[in-house]
PDB file of N, CA and C in Angstrom:
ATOM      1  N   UNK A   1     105.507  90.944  83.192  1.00  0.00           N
ATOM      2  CA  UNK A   1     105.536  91.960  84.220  1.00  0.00           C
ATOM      3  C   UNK A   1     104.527  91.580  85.299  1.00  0.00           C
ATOM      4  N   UNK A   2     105.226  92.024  86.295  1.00  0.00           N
ATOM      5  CA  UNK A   2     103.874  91.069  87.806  1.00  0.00           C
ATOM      6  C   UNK A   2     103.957  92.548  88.722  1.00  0.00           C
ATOM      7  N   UNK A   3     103.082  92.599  88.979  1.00  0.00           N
ATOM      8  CA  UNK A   3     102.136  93.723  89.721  1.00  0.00           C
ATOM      9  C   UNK A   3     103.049  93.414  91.363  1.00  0.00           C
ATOM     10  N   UNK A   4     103.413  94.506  91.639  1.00  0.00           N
ATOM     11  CA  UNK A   4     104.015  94.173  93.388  1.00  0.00           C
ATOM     12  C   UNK A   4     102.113  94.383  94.260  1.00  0.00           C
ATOM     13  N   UNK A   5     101.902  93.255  95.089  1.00  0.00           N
ATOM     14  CA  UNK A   5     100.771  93.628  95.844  1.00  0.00           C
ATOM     15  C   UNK A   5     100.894  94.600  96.874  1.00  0.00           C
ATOM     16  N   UNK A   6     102.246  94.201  97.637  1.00  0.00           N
ATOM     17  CA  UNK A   6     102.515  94.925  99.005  1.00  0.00           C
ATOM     18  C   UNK A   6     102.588  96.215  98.421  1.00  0.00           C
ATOM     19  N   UNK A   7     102.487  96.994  97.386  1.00  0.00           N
ATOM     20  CA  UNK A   7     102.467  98.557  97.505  1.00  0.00           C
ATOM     21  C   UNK A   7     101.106  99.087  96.020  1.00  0.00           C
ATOM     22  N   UNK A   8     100.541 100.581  96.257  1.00  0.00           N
ATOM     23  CA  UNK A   8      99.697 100.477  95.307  1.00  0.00           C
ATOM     24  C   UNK A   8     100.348 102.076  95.267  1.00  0.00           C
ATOM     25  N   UNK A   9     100.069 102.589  93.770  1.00  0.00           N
ATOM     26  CA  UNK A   9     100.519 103.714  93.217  1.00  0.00           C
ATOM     27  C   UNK A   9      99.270 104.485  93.139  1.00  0.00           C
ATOM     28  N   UNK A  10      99.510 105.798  93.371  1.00  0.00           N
ATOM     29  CA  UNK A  10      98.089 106.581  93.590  1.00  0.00           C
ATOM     30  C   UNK A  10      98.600 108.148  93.011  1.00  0.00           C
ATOM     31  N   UNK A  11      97.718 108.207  92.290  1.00  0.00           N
ATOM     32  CA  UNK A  11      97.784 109.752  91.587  1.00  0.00           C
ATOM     33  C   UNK A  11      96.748 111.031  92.034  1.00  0.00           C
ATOM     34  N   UNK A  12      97.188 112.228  92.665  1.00  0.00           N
ATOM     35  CA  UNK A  12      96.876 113.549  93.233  1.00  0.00           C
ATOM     36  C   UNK A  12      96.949 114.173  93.063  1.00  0.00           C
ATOM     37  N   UNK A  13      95.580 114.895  92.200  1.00  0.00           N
ATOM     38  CA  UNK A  13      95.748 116.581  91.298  1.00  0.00           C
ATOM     39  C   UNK A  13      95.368 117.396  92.869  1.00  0.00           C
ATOM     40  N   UNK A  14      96.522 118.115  93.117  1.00  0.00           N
ATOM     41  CA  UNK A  14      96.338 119.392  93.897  1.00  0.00           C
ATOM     42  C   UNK A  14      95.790 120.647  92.899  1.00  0.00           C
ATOM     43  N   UNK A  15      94.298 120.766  93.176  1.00  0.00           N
ATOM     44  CA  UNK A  15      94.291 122.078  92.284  1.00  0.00           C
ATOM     45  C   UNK A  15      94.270 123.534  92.759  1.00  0.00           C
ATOM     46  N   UNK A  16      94.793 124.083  92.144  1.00  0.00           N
ATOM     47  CA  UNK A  16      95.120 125.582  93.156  1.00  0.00           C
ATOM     48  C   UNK A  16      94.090 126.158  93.132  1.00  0.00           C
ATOM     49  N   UNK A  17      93.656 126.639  94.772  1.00  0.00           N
ATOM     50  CA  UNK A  17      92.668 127.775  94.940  1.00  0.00           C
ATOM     51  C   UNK A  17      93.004 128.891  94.728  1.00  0.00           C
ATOM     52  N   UNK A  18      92.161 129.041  93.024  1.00  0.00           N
ATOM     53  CA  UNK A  18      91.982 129.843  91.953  1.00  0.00           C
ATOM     54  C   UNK A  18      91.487 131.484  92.898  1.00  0.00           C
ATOM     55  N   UNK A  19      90.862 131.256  93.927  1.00  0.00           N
ATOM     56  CA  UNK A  19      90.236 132.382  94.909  1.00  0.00           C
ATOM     57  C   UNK A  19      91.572 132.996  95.569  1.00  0.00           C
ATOM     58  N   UNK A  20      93.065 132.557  95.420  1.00  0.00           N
ATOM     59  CA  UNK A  20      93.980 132.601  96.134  1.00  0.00           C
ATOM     60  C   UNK A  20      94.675 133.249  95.712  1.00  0.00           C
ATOM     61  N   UNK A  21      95.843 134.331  95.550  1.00  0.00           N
ATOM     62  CA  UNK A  21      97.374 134.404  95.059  1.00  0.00           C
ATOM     63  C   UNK A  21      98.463 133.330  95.523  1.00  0.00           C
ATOM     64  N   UNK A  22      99.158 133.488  94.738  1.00  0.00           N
ATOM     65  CA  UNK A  22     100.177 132.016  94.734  1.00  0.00           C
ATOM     66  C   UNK A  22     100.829 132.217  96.757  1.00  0.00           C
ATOM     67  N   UNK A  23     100.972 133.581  96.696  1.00  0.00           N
ATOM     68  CA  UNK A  23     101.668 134.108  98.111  1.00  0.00           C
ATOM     69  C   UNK A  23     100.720 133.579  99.313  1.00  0.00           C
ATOM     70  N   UNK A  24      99.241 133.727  98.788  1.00  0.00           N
ATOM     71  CA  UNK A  24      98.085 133.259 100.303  1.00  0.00           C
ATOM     72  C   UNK A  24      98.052 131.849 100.013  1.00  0.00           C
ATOM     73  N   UNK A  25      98.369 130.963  99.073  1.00  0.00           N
ATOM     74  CA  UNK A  25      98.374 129.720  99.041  1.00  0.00           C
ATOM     75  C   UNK A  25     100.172 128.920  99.613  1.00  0.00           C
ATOM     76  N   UNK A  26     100.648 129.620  99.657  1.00  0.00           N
ATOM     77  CA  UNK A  26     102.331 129.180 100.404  1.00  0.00           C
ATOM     78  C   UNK A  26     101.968 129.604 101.608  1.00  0.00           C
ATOM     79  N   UNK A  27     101.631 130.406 101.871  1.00  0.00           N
ATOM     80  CA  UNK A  27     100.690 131.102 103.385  1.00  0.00           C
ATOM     81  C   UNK A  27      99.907 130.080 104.233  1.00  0.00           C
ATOM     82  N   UNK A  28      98.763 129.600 103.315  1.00  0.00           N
ATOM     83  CA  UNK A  28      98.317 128.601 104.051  1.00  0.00           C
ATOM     84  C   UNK A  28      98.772 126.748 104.253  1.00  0.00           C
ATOM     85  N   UNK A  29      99.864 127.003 102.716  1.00  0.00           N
ATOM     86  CA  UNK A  29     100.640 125.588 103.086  1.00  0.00           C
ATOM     87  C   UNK A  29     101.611 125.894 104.198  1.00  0.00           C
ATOM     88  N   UNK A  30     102.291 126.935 104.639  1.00  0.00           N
ATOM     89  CA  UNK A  30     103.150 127.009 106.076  1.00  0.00           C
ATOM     90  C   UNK A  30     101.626 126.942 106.962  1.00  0.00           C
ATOM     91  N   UNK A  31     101.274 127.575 106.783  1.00  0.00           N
ATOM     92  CA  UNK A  31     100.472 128.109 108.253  1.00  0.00           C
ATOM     93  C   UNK A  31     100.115 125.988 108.746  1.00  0.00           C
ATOM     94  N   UNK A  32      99.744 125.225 107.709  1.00  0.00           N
ATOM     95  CA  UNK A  32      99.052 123.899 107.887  1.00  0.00           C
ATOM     96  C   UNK A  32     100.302 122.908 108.190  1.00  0.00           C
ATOM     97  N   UNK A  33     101.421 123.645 108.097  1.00  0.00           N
ATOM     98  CA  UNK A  33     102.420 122.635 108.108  1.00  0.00           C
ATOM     99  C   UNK A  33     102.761 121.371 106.490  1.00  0.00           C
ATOM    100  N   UNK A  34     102.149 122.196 105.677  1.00  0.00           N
ATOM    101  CA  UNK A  34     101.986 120.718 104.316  1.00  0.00           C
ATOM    102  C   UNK A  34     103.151 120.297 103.977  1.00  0.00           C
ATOM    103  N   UNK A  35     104.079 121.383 103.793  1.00  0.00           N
ATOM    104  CA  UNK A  35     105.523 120.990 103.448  1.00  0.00           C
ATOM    105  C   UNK A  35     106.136 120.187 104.083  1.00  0.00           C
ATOM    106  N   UNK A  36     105.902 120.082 105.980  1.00  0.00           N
ATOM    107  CA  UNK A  36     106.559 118.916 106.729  1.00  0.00           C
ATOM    108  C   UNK A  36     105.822 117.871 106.852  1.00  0.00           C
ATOM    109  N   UNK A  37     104.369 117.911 106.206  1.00  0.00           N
ATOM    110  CA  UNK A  37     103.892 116.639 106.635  1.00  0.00           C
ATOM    111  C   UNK A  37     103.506 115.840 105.341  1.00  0.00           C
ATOM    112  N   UNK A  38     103.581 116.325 104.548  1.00  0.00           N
ATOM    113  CA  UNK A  38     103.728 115.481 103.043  1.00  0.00           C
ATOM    114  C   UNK A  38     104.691 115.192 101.725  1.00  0.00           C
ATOM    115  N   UNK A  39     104.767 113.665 101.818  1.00  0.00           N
ATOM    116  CA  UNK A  39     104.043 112.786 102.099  1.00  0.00           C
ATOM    117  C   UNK A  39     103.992 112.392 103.162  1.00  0.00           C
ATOM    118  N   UNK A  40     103.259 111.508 103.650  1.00  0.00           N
ATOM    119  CA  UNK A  40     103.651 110.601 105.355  1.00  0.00           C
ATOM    120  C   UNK A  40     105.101 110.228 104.826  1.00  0.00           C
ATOM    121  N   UNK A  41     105.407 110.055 106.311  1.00  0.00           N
ATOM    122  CA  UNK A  41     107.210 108.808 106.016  1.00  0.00           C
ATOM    123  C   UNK A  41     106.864 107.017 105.532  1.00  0.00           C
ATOM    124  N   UNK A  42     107.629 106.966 104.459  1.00  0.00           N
ATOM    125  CA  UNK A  42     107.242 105.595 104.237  1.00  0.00           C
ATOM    126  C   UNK A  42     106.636 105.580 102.747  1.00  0.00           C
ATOM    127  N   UNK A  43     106.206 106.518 102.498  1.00  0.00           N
ATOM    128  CA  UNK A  43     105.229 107.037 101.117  1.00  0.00           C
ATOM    129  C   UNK A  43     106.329 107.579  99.942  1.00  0.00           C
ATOM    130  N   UNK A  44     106.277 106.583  98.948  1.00  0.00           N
ATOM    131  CA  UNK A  44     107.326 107.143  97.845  1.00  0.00           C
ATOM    132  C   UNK A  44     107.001 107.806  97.021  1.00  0.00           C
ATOM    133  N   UNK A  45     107.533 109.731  96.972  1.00  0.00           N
ATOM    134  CA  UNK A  45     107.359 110.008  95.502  1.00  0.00           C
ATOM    135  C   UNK A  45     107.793 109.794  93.871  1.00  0.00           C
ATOM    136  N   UNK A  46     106.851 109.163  93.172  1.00  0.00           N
ATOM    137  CA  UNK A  46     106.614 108.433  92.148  1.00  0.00           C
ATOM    138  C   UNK A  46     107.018 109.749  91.470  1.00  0.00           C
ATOM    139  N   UNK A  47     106.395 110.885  91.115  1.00  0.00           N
ATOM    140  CA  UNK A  47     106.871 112.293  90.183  1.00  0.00           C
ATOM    141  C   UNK A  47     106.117 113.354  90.708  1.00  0.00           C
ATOM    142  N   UNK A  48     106.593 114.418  90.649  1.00  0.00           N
ATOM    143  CA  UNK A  48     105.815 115.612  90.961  1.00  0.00           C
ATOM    144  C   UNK A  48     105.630 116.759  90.167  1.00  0.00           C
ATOM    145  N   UNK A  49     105.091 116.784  89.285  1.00  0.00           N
ATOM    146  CA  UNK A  49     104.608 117.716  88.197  1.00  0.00           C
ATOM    147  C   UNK A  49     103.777 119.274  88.849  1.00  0.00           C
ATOM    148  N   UNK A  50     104.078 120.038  88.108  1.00  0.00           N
ATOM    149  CA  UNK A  50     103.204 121.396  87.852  1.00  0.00           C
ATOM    150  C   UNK A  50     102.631 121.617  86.784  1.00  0.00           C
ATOM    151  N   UNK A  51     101.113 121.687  86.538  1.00  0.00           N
ATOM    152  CA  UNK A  51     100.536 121.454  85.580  1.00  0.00           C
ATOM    153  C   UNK A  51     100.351 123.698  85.762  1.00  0.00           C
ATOM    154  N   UNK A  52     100.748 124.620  84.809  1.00  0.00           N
ATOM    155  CA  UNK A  52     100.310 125.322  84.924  1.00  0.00           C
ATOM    156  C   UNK A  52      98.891 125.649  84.668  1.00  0.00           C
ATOM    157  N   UNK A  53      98.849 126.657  85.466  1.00  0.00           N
ATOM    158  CA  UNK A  53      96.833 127.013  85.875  1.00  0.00           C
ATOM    159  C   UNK A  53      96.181 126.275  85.962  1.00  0.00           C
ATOM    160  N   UNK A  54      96.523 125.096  86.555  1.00  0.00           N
ATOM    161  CA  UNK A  54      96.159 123.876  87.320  1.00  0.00           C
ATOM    162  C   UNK A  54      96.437 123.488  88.760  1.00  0.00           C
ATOM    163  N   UNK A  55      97.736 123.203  89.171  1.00  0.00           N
ATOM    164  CA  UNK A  55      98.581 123.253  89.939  1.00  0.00           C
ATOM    165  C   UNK A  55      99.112 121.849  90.067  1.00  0.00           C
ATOM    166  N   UNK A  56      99.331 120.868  91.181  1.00  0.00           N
ATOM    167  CA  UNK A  56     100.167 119.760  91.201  1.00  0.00           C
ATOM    168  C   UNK A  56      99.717 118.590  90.819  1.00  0.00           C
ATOM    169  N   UNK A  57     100.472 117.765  89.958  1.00  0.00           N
ATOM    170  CA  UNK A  57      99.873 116.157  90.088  1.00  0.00           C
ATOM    171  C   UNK A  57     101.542 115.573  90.839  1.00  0.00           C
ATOM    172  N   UNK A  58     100.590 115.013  91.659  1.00  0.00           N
ATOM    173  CA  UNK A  58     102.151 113.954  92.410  1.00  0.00           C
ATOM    174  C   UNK A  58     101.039 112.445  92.065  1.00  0.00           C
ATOM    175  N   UNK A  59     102.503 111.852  91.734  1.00  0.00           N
ATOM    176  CA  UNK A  59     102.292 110.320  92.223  1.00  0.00           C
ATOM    177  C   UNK A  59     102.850 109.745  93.031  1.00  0.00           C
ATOM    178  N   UNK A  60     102.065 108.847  94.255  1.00  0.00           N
ATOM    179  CA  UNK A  60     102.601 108.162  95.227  1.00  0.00           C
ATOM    180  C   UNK A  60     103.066 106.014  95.214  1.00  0.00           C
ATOM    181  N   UNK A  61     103.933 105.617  95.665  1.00  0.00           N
ATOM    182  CA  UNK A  61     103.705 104.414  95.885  1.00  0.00           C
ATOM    183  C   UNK A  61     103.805 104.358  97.290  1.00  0.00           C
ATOM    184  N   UNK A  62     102.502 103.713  97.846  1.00  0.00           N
ATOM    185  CA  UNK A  62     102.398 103.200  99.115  1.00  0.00           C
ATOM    186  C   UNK A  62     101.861 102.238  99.385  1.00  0.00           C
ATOM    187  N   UNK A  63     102.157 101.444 100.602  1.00  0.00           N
ATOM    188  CA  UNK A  63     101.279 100.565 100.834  1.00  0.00           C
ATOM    189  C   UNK A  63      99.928 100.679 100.803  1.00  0.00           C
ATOM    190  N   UNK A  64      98.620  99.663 100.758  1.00  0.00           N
ATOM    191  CA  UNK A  64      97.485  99.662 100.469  1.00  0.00           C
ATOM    192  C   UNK A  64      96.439 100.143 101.466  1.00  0.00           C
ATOM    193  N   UNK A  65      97.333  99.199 102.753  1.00  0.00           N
ATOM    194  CA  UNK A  65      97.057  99.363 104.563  1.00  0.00           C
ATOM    195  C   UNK A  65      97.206 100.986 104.951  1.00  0.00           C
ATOM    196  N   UNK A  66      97.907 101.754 103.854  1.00  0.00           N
ATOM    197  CA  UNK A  66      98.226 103.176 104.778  1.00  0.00           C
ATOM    198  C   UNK A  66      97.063 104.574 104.367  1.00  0.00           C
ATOM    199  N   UNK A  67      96.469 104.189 103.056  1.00  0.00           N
ATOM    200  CA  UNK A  67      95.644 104.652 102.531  1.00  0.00           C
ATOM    201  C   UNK A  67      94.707 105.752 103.138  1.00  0.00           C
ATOM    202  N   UNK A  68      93.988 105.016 104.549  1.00  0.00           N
ATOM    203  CA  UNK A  68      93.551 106.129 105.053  1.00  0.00           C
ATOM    204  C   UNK A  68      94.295 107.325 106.020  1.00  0.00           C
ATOM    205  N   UNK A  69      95.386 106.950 106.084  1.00  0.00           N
ATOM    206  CA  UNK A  69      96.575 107.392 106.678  1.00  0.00           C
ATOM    207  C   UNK A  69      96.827 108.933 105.760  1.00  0.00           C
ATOM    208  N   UNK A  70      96.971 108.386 104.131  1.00  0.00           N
ATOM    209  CA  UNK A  70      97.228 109.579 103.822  1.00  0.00           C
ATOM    210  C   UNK A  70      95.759 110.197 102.963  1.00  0.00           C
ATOM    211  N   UNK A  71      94.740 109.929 103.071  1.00  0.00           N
ATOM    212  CA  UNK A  71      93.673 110.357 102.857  1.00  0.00           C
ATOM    213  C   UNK A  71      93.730 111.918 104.096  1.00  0.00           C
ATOM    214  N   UNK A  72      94.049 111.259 105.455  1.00  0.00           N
ATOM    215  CA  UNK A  72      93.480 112.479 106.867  1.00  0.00           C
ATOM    216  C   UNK A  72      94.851 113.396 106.222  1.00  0.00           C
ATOM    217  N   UNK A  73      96.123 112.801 106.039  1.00  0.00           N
ATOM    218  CA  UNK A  73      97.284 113.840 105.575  1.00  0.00           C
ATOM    219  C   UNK A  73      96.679 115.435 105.033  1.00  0.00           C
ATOM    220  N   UNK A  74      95.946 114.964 103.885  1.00  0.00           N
ATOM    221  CA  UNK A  74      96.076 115.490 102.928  1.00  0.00           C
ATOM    222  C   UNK A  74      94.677 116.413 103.130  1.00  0.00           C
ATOM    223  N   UNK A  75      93.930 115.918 103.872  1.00  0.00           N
ATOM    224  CA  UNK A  75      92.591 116.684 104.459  1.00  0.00           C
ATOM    225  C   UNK A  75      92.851 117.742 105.228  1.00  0.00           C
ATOM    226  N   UNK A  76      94.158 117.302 106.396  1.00  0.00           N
ATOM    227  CA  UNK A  76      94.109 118.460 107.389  1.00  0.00           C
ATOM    228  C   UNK A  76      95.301 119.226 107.024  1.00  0.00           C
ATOM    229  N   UNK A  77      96.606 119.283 105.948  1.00  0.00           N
ATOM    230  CA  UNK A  77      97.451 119.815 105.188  1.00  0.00           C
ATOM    231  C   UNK A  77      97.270 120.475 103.769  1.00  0.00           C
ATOM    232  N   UNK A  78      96.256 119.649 103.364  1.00  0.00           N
ATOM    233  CA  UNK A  78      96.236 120.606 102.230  1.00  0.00           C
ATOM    234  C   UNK A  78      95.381 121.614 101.903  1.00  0.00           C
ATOM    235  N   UNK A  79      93.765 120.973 102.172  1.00  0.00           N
ATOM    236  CA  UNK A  79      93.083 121.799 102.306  1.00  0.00           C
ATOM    237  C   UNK A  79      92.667 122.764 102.026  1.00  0.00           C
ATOM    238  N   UNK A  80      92.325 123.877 101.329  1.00  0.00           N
ATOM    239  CA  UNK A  80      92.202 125.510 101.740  1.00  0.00           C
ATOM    240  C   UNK A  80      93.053 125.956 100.563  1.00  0.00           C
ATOM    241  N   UNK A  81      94.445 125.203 100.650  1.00  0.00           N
ATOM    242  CA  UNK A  81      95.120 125.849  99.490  1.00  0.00           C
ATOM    243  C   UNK A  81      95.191 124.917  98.011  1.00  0.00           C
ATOM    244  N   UNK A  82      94.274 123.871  98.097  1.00  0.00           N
ATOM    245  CA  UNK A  82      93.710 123.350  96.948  1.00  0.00           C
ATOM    246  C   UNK A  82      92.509 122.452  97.308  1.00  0.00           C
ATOM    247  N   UNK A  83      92.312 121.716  96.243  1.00  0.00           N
ATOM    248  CA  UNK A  83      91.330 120.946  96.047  1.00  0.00           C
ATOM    249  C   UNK A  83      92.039 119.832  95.853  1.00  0.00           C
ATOM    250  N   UNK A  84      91.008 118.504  95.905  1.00  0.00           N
ATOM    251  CA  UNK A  84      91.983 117.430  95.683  1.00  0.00           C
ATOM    252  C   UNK A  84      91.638 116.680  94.994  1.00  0.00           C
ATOM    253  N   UNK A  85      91.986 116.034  93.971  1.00  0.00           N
ATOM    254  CA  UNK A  85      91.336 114.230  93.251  1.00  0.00           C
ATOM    255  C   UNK A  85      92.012 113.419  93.233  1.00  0.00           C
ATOM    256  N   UNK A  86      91.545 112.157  93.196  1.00  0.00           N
ATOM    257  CA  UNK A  86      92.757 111.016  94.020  1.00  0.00           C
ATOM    258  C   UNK A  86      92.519 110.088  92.857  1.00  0.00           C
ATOM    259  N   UNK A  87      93.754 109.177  91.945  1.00  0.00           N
ATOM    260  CA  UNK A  87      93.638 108.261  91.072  1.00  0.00           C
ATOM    261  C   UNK A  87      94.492 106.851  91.090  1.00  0.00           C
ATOM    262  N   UNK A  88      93.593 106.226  91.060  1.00  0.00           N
ATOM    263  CA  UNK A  88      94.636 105.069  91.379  1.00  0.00           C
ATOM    264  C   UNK A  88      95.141 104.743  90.021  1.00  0.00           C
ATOM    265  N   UNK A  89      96.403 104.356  89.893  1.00  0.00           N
ATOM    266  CA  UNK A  89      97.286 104.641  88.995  1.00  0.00           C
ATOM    267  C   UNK A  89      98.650 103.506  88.642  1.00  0.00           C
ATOM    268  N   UNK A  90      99.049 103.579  87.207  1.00  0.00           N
ATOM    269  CA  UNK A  90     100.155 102.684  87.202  1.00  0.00           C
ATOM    270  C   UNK A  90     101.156 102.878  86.275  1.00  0.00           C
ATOM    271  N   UNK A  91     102.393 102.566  86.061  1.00  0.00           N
ATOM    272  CA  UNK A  91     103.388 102.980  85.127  1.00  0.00           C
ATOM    273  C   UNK A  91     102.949 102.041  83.751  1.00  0.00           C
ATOM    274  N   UNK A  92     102.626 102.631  82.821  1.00  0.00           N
ATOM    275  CA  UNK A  92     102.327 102.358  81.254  1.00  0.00           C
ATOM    276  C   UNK A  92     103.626 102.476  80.724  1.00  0.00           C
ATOM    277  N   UNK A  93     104.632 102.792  80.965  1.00  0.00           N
ATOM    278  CA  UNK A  93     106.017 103.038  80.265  1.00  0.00           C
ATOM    279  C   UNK A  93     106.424 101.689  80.111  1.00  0.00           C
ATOM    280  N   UNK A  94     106.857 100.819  80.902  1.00  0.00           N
ATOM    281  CA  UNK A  94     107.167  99.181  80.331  1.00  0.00           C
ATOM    282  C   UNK A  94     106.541  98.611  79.420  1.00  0.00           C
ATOM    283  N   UNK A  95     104.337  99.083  79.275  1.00  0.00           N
ATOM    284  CA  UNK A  95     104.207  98.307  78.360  1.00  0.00           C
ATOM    285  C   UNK A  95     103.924  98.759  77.282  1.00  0.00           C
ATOM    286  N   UNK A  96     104.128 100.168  76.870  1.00  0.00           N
ATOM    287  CA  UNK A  96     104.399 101.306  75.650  1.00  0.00           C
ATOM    288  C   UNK A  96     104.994 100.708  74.709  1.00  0.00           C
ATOM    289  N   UNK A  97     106.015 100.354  74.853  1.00  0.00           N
ATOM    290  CA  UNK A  97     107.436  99.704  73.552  1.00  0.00           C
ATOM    291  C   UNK A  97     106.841  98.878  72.643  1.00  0.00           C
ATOM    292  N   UNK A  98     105.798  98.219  73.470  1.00  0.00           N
ATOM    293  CA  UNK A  98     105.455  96.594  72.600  1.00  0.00           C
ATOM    294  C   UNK A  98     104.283  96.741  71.833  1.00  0.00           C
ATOM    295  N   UNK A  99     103.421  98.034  72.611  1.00  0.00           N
ATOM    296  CA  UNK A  99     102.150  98.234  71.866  1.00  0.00           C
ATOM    297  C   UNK A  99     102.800  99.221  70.323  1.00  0.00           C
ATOM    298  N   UNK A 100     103.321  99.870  71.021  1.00  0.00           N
ATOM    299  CA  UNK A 100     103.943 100.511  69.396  1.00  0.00           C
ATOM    300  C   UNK A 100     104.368 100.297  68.459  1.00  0.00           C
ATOM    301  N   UNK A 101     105.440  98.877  69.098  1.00  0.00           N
ATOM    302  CA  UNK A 101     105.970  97.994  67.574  1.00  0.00           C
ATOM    303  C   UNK A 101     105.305  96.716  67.148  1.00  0.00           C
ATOM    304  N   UNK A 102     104.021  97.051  68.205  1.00  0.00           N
ATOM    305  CA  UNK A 102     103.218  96.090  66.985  1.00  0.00           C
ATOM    306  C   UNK A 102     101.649  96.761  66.089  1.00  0.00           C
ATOM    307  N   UNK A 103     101.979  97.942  66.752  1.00  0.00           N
ATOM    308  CA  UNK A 103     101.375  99.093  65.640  1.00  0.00           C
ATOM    309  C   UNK A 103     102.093  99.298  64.289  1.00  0.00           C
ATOM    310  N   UNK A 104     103.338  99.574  64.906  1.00  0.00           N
ATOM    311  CA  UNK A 104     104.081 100.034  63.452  1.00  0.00           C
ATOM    312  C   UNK A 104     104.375  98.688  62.481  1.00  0.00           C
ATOM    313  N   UNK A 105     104.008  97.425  62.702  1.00  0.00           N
ATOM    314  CA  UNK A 105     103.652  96.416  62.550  1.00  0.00           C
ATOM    315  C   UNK A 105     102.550  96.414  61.815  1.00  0.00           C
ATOM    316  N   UNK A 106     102.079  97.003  62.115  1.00  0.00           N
ATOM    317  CA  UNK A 106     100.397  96.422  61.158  1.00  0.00           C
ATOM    318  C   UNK A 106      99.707  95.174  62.277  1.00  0.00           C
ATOM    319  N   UNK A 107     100.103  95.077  63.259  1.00  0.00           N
ATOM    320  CA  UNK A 107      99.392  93.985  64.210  1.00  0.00           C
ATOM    321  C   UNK A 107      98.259  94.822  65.201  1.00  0.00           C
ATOM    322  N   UNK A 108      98.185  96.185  65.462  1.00  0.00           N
ATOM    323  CA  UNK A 108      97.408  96.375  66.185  1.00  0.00           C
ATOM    324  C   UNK A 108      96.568  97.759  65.655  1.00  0.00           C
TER     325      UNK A 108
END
């Protein structure tokens, strides 16, 4: 398996402002525009989960070059109606299969 360089995968807990009702937090994602401006164009969503009484993890693949691009996104869109943590990130599912059957193996 070979790593693509031209793009890097990045993981984003939106956490809900707990100070909020779900209604003043859709409130301030219209009022910021978040829904039309995320992701940037060009930015692939990888999955978008709801972690209850948490709120979102999305994963992105984007280029490496666009990074601070969606760093300001997510500063002047999200903002207010969460918090943010940013993880750089990668799909473990391809190499899952092999670690397991050489567990159930007695090899690892």
């Amino acid at each position: 398996m070979t790593a693509n360089t031209d793009m890097m995968q990045l993981t984003i807990f939106f956490r809900h402002n707990q100070a909020l009702t779900l209604d003043e937090i859709l409130a301030q994602l219209k009022k910021t525009g978040f829904w039309k401006h995320f992701p940037p164009d060009g930015m692939e969503i990888v999955s978008w989960q709801v972690l209850m009484g948490i709120g979102h993890v999305v994963t992105l693949r984007l280029p490496p070059d666009r990074l601070r691009e969606l760093n300001i996104t997510v500063e002047r869109y999200a903002w207010g109606a969460f918090t943010t943590e940013f993880y750089p990130s990668y799909d473990f599912s391809a190499v899952y299969p092999e670690y397991h059957r050489k567990a159930l193996a007695g090899e690892m």
